[in-house]
N, C-alpha and C. Protein backbone atom coordinates (compact mmCIF):
# COMPACT_ATOMS: atom_id res chain seq x y z
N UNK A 1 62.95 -50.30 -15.41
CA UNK A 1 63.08 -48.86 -15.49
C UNK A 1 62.62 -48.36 -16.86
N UNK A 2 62.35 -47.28 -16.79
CA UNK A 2 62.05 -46.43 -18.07
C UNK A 2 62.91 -46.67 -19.02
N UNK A 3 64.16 -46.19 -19.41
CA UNK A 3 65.41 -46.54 -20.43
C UNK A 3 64.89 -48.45 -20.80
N UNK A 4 65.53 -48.83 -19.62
CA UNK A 4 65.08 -50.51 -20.44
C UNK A 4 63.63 -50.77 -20.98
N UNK A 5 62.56 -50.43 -20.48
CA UNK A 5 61.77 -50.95 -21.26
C UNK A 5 61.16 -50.05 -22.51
N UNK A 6 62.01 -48.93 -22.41
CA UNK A 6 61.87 -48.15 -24.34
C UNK A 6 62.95 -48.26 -24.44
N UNK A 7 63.92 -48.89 -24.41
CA UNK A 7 65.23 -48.95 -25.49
C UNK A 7 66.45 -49.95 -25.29
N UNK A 8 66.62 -50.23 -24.22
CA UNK A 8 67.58 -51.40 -23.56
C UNK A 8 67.10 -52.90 -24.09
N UNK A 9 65.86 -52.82 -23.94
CA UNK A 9 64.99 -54.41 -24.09
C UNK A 9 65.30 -54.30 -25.89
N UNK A 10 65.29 -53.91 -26.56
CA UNK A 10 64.97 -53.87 -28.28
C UNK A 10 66.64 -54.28 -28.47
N UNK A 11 65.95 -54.76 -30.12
CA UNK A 11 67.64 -55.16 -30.43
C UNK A 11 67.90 -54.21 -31.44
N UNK A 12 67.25 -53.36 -31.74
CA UNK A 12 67.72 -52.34 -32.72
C UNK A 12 67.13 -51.21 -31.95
N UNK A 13 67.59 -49.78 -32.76
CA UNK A 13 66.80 -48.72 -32.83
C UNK A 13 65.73 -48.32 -33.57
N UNK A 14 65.44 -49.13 -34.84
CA UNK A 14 64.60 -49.10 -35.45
C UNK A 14 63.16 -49.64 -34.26
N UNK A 15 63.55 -51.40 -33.63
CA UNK A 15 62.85 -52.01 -32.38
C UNK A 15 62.41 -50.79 -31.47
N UNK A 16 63.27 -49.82 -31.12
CA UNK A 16 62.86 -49.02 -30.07
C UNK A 16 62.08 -47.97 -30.68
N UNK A 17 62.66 -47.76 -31.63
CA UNK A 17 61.54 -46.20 -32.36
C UNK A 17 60.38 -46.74 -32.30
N UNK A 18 59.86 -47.69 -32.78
CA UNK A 18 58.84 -48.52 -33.29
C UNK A 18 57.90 -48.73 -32.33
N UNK A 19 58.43 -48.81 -30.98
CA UNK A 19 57.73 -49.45 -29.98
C UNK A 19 57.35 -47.84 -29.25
N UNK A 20 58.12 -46.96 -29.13
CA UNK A 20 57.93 -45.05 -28.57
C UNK A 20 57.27 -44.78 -29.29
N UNK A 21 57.63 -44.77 -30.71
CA UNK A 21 55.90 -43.99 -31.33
C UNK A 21 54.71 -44.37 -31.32
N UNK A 22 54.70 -46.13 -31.55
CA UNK A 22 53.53 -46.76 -30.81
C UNK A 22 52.80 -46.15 -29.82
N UNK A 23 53.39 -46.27 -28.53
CA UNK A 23 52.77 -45.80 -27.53
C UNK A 23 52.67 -44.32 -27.37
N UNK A 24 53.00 -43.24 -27.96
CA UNK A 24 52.60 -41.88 -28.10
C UNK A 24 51.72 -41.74 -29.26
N UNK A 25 51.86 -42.55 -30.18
CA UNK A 25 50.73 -42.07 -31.37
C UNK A 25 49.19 -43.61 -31.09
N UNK A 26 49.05 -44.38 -29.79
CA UNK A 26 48.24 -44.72 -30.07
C UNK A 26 47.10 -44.14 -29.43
N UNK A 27 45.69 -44.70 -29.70
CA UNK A 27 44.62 -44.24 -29.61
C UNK A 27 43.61 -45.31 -29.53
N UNK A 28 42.13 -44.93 -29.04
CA UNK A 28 41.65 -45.75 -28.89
C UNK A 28 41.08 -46.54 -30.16
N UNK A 29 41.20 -45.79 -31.12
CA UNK A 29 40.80 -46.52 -32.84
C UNK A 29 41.56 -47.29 -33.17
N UNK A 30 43.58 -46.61 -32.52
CA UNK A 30 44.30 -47.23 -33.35
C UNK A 30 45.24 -47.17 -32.39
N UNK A 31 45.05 -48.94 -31.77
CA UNK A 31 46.19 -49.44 -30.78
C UNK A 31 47.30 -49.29 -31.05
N UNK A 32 48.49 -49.14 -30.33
CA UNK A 32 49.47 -49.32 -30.03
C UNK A 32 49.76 -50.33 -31.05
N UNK A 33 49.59 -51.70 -30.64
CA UNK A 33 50.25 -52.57 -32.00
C UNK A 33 50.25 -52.48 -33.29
N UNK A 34 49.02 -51.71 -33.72
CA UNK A 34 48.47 -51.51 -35.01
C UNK A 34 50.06 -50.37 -35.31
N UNK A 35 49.71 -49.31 -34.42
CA UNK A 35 50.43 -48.08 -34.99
C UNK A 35 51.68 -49.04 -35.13
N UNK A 36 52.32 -49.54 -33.81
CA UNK A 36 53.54 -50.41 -34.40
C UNK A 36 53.85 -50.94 -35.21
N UNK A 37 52.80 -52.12 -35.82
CA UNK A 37 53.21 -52.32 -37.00
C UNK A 37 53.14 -51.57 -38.29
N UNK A 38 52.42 -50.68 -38.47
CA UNK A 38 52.63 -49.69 -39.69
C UNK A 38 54.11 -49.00 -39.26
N UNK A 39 54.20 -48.52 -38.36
CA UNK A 39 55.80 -47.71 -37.89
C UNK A 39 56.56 -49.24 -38.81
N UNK A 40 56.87 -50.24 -38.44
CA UNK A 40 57.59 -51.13 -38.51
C UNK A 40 58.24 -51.51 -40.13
N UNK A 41 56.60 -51.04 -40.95
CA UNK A 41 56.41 -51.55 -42.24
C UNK A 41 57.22 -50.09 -43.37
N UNK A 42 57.28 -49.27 -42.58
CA UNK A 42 57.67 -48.12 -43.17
C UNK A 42 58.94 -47.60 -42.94
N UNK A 43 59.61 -48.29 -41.77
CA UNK A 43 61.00 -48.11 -41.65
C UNK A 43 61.43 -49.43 -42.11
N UNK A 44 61.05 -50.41 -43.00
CA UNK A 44 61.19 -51.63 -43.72
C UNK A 44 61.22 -51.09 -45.10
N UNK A 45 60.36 -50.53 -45.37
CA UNK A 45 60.26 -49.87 -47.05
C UNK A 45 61.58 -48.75 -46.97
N UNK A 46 61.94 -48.19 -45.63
CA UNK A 46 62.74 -46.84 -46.20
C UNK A 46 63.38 -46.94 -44.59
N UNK A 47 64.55 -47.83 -45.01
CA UNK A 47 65.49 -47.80 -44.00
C UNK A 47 66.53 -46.77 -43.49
N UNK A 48 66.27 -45.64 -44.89
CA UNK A 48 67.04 -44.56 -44.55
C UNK A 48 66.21 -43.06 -43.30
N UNK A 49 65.30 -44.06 -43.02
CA UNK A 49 64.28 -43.19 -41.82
C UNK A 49 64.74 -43.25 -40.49
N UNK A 50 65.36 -45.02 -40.19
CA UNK A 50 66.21 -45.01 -39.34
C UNK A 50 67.56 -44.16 -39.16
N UNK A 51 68.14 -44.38 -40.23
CA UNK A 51 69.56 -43.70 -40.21
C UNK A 51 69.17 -41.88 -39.76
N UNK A 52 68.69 -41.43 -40.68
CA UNK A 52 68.01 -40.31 -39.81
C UNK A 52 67.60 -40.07 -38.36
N UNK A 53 66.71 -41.03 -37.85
CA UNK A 53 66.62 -40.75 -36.74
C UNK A 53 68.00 -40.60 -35.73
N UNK A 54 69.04 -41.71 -36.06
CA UNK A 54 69.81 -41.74 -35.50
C UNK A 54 71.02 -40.64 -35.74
N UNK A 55 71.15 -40.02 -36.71
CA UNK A 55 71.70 -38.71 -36.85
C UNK A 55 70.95 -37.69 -36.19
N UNK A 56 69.75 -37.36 -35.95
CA UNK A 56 68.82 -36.82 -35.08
C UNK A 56 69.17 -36.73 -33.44
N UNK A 57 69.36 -38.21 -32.76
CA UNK A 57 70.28 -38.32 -32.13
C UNK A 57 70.97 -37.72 -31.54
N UNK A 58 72.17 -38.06 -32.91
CA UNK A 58 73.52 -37.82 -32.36
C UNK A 58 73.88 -36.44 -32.53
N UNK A 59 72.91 -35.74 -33.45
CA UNK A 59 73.06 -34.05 -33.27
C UNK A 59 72.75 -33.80 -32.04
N UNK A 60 71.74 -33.78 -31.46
CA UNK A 60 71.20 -33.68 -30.14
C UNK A 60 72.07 -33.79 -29.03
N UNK A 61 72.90 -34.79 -28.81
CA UNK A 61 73.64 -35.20 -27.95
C UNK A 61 75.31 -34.25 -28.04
N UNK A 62 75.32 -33.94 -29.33
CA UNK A 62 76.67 -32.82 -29.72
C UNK A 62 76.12 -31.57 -29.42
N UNK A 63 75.09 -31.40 -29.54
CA UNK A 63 74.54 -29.63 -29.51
C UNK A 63 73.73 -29.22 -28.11
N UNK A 64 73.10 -30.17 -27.34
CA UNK A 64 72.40 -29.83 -26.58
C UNK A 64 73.15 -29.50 -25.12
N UNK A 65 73.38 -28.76 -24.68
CA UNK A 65 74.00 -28.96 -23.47
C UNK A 65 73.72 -29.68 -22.21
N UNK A 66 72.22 -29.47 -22.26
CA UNK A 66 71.58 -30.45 -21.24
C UNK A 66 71.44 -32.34 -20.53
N UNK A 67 72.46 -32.16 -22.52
CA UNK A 67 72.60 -33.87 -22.57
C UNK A 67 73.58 -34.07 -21.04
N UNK A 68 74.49 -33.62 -21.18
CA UNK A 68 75.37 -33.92 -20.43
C UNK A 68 74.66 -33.97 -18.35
N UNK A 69 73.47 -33.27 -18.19
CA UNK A 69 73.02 -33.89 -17.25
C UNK A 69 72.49 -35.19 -17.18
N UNK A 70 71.80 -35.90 -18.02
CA UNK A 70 71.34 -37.27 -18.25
C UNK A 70 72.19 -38.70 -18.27
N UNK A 71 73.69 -38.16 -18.28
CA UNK A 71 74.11 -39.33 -18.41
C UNK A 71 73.78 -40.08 -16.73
């Protein structure tokens, strides 16, 4: 299913960000793995990109009302 193979399969969230922006920011110059590993190398230098995202998140999920259809 969709959920597992962007986010269930990874052992982090950093794993899952890494692998979603991949595949939305690649292109035919600049594969998917490529973009992945630069995503990878830059939430390695500045781990506080993760923590962000994940406050990003969890605002989302407090503020949005719509969340509550998705579960």
């Amino acid at each position: 299913s969709f959920y597992h193979a962007t986010i269930i399969k990874h052992e982090s969230l950093c794993a899952a960000l890494s692998y979603i922006l991949a595949n939305k920011l690649n292109t035919a110059s600049m594969p998917a793995m490529a973009v992945r590993e630069v995503v990878e190398e830059a939430f390695a230098a500045d781990p506080t990109i993760t923590d962000f995202a994940a406050c990003d998140i969890c605002a989302t999920v407090n503020r949005d009302p719509a969340v509550s259809m998705y579960s």
